[in-house]
N, C-alpha and C. Protein backbone atom coordinates (compact mmCIF):
# COMPACT_ATOMS: atom_id res chain seq x y z
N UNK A 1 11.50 9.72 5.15
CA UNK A 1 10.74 10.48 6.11
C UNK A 1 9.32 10.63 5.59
N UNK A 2 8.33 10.08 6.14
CA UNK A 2 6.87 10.18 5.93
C UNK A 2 6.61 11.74 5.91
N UNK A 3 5.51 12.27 5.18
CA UNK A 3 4.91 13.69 5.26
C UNK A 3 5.05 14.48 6.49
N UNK A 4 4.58 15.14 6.83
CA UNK A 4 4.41 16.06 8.36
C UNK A 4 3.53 15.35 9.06
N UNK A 5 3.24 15.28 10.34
CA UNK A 5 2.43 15.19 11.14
C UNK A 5 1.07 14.79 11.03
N UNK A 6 1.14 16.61 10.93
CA UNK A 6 -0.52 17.23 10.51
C UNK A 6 -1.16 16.48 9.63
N UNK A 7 -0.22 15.55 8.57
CA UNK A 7 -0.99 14.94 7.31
C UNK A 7 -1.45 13.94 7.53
N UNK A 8 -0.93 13.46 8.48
CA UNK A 8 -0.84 11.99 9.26
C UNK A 8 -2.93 12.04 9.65
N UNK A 9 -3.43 12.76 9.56
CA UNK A 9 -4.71 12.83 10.17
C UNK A 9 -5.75 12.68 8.96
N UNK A 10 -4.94 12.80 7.18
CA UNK A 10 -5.43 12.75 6.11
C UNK A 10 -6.20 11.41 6.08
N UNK A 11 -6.05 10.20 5.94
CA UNK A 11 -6.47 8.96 5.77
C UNK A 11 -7.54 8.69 7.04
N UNK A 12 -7.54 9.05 7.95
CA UNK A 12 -9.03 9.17 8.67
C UNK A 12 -10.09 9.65 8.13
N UNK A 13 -10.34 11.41 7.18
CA UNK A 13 -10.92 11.60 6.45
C UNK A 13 -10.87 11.26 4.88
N UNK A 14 -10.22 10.73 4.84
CA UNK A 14 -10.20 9.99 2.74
C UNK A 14 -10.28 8.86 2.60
N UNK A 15 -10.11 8.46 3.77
CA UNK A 15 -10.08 6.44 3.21
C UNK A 15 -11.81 6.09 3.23
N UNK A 16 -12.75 6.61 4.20
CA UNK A 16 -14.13 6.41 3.62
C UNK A 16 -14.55 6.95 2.10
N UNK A 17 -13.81 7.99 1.88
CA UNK A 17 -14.53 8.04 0.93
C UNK A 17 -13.24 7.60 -0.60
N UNK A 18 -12.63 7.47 0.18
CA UNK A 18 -12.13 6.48 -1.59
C UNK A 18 -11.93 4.94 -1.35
N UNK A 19 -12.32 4.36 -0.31
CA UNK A 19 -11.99 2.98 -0.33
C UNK A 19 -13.10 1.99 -0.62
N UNK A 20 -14.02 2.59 -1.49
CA UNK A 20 -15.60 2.29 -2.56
C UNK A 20 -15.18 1.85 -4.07
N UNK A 21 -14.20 3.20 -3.48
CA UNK A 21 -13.70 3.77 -5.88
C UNK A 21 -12.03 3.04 -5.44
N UNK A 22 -11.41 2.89 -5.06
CA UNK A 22 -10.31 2.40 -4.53
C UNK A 22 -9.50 1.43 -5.62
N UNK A 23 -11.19 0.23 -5.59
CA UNK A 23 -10.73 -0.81 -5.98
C UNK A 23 -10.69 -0.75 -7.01
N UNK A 24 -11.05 0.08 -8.15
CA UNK A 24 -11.27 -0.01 -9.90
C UNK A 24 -10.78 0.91 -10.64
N UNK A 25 -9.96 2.07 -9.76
CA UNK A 25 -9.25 3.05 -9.80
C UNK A 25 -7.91 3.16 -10.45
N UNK A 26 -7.06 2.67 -10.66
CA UNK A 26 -5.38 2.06 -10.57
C UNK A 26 -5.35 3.85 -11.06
N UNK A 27 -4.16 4.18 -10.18
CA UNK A 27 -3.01 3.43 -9.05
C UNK A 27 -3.65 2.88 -7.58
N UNK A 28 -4.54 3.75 -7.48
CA UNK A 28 -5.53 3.10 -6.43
C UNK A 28 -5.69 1.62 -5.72
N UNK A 29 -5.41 1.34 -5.06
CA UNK A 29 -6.04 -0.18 -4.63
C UNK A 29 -6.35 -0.22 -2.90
N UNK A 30 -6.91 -1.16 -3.07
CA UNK A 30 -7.49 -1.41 -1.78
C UNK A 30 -6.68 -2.83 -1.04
N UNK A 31 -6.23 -2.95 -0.44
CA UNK A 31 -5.13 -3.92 0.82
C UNK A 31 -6.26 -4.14 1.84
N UNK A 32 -6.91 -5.10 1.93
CA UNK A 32 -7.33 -5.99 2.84
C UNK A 32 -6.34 -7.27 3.60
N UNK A 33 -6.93 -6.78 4.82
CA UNK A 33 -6.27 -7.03 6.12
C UNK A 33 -6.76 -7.61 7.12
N UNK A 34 -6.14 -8.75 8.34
CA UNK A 34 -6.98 -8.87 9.39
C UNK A 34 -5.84 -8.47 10.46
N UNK A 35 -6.34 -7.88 11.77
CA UNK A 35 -5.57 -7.03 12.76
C UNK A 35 -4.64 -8.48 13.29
N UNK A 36 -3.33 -8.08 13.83
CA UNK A 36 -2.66 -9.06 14.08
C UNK A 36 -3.04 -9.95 15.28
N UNK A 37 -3.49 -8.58 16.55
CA UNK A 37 -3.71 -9.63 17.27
C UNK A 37 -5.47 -9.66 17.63
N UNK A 38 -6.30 -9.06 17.09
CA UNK A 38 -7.91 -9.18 17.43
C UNK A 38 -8.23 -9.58 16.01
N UNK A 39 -7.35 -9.83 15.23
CA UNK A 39 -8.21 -10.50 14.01
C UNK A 39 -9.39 -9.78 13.29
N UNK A 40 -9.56 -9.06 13.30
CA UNK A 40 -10.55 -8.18 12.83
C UNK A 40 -10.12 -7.44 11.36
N UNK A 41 -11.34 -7.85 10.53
CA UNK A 41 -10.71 -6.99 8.96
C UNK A 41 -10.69 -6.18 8.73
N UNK A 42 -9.77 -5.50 8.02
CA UNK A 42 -9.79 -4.40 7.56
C UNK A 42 -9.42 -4.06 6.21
N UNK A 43 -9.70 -2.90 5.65
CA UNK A 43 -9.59 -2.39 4.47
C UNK A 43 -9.09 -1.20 4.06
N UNK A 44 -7.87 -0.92 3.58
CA UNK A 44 -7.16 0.47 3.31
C UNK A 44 -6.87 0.55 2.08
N UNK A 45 -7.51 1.88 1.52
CA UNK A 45 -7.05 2.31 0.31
C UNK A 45 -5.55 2.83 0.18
N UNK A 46 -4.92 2.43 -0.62
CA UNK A 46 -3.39 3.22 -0.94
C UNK A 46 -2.99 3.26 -2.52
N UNK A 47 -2.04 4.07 -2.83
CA UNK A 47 -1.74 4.08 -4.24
C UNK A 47 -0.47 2.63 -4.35
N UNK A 48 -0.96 1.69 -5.10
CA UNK A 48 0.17 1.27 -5.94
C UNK A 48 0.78 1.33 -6.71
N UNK A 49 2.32 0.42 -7.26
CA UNK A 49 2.59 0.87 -8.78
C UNK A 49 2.87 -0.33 -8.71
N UNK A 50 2.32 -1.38 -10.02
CA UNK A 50 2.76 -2.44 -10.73
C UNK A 50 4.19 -2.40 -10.62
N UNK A 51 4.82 -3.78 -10.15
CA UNK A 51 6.61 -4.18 -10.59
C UNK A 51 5.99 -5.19 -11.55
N UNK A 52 7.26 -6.18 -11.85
CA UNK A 52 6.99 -7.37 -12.67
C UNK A 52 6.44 -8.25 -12.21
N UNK A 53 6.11 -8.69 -10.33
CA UNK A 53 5.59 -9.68 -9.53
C UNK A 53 4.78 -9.32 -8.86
N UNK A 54 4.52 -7.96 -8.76
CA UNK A 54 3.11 -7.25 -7.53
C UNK A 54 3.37 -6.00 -7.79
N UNK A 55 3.67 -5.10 -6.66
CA UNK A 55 2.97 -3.58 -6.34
C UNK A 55 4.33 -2.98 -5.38
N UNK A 56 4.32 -2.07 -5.46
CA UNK A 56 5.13 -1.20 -5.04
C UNK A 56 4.40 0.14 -4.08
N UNK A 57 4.26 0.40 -2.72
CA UNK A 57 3.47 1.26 -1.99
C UNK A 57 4.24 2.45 -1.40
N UNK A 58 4.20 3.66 -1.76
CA UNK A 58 5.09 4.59 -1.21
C UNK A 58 3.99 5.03 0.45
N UNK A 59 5.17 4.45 1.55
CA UNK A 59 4.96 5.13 2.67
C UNK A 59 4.63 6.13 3.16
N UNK A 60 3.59 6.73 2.80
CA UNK A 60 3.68 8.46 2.69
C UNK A 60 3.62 9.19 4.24
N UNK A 61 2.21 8.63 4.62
CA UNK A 61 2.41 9.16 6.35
C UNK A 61 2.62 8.46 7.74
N UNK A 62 3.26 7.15 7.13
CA UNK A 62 4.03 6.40 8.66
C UNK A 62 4.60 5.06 7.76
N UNK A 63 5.95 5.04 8.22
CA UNK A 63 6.87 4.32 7.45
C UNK A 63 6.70 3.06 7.94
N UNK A 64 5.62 2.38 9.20
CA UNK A 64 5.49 1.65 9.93
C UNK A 64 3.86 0.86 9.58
N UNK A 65 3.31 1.28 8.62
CA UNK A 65 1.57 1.21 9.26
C UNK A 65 1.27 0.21 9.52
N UNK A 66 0.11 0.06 10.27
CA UNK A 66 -0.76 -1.30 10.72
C UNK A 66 -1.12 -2.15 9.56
N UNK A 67 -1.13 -1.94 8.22
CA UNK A 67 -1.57 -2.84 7.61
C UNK A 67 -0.81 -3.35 7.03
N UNK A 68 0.76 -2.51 6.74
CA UNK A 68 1.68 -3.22 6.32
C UNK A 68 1.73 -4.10 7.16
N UNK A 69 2.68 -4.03 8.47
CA UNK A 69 2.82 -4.85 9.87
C UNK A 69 1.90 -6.55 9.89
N UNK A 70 0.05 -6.18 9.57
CA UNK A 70 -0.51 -6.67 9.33
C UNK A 70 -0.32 -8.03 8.46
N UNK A 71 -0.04 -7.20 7.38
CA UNK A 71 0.19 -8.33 6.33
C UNK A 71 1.44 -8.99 6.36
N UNK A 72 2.70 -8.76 6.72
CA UNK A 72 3.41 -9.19 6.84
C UNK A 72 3.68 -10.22 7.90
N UNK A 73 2.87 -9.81 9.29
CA UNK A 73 2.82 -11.02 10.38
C UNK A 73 1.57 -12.35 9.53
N UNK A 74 0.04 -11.97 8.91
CA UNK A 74 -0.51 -12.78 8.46
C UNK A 74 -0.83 -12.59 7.05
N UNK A 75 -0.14 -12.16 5.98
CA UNK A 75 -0.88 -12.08 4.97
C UNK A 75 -2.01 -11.57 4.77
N UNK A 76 -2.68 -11.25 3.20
CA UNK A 76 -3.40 -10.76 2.53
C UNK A 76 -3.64 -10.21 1.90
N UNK A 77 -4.54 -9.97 1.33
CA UNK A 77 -5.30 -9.50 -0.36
C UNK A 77 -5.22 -8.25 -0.80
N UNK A 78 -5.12 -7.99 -2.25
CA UNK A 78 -5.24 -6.99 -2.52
C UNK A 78 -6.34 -6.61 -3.63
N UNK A 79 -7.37 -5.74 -4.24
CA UNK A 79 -8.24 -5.64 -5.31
C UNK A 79 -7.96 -4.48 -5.90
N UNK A 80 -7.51 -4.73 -6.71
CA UNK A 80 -7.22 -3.64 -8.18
C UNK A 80 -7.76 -3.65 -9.04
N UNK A 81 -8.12 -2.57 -9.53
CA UNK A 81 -8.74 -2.62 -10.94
C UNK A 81 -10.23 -3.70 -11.28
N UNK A 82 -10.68 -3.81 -10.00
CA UNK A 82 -12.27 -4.59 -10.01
C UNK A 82 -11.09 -6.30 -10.04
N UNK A 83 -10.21 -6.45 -9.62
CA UNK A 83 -9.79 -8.17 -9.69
C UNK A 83 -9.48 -7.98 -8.55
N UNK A 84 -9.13 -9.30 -7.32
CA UNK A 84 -8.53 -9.76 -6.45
C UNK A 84 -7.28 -10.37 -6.43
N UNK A 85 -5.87 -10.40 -5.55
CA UNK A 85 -5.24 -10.80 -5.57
C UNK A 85 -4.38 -11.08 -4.43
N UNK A 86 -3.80 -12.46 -4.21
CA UNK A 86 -3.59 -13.27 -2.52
C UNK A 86 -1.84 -12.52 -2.92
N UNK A 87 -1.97 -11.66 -1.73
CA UNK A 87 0.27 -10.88 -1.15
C UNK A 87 0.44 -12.60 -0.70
N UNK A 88 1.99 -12.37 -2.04
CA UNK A 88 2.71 -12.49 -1.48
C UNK A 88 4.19 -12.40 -0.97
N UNK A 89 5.22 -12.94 0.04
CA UNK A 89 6.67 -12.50 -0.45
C UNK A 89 6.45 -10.81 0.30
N UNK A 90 6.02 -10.08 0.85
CA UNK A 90 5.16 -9.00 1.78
C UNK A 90 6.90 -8.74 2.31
N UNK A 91 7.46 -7.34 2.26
CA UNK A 91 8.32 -6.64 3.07
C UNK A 91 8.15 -5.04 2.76
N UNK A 92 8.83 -4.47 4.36
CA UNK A 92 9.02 -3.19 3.98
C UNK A 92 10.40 -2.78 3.04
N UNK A 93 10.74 -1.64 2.60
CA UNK A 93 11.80 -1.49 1.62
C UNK A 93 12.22 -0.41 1.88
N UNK A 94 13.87 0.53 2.05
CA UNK A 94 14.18 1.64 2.09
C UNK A 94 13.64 2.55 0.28
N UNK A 95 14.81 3.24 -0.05
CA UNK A 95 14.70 4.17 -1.43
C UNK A 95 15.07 2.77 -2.29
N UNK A 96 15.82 2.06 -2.15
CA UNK A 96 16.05 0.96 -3.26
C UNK A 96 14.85 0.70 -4.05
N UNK A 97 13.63 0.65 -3.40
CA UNK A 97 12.36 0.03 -3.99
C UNK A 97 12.01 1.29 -5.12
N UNK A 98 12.64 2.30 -5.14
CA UNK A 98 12.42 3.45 -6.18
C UNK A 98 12.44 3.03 -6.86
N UNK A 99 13.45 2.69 -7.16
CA UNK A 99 13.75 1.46 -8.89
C UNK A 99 12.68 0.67 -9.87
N UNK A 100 11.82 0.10 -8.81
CA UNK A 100 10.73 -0.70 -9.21
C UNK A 100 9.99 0.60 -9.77
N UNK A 101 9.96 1.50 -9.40
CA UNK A 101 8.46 2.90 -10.01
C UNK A 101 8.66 3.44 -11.02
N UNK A 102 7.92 3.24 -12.01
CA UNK A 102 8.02 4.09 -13.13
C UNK A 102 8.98 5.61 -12.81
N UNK A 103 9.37 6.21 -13.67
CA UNK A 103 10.30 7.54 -12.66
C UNK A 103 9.55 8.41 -12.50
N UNK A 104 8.42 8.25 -13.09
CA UNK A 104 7.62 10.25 -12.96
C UNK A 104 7.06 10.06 -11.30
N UNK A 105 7.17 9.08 -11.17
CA UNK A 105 6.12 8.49 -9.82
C UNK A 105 7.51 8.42 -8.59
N UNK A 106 8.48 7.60 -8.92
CA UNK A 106 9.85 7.89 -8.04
C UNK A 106 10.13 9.06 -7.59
N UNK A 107 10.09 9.87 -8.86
CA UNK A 107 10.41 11.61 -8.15
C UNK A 107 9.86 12.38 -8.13
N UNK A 108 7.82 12.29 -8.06
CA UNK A 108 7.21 12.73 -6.94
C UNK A 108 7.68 11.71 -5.81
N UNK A 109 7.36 11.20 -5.47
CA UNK A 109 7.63 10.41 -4.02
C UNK A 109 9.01 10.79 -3.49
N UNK A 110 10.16 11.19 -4.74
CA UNK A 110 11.23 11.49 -3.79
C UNK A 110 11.46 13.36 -3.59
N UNK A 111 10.32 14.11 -4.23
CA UNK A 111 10.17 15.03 -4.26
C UNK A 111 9.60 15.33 -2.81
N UNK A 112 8.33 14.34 -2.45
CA UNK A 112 7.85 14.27 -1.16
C UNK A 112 8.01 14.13 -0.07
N UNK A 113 9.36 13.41 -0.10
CA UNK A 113 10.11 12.61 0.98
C UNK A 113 10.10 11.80 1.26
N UNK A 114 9.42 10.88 0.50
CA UNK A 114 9.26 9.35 0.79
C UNK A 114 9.94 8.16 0.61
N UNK A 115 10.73 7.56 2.03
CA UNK A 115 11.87 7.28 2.11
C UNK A 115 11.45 5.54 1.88
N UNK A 116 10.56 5.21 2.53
CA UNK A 116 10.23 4.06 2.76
C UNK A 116 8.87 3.75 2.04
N UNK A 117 9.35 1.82 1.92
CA UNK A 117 7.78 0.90 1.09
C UNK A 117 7.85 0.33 1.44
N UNK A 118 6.65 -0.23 0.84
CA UNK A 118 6.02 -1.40 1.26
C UNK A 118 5.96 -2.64 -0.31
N UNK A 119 6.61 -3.68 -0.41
CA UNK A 119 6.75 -4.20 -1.68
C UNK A 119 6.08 -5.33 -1.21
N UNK A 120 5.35 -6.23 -2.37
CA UNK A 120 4.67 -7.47 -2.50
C UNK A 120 4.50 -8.10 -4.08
N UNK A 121 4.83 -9.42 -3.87
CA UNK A 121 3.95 -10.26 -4.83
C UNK A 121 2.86 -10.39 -4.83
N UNK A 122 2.09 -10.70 -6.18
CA UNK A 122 0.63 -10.63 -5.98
C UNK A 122 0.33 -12.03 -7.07
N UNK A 123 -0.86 -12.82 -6.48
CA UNK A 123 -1.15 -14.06 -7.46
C UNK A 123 -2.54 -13.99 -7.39
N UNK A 124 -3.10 -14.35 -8.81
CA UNK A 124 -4.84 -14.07 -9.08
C UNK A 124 -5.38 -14.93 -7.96
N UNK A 125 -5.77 -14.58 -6.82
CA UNK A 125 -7.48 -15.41 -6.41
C UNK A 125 -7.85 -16.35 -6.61
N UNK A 126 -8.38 -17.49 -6.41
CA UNK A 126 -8.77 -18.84 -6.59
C UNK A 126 -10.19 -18.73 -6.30
């Protein structure tokens, strides 16, 4: 179950201003995107957590979002830590994907309610 509602309105006001510092931040990263069907890019800050092949994204306020959706119909990038990197292998995940998170990070997120992810491979940029 994603956060409340009301929170749901958080990332309208925070994603301008952390999706600058986003990229050099970790856990921080930035998920670049193009819209599925107007093609148009986009850029969302979210927290990751390193697995052994990519990143691990806790769903916090819609278990559905556009950029997951996004990437999964066309692919795309992610920039961490000032590097670039081409998703791939892109699905959503129930609580199983807990496993992949360090635990202090699993149980905030399962402290939060956060039922659902977003998992990916990630390969350096060319």
């Amino acid at each position: 179950m994603p956060l409340p509602e009301k929170m749901a309105v958080l990332p309208k006001y925070l994603n301008p201003v952390l999706r600058p510092r986003a990229a050099y931040l970790p856990p921080l990263t930035v998920i670049h995107h193009r819209g599925r069907r107007s093609g148009t890019p986009y850029s969302s800050p979210v927290q990751a957590f390193h697995t052994k092949s990519g990143v691990v994204v806790g769903l916090a306020y819609n278990q559905n979002p556009n950029w997951a959706r996004n990437i999964i119909a066309g692919g795309g990038e992610i920039t961490r830590a000032g590097k670039t990197y081409t998703i791939h292998n892109s699905q959503l995940r129930g609580t199983d994907a807990e496993a992949l998170l360090p635990r202090p990070v699993a149980a905030m997120m399962g402290r939060l309610g956060i039922t659902e992810f977003f998992q990916c491979d990630l390969k350096p940029r060319k």
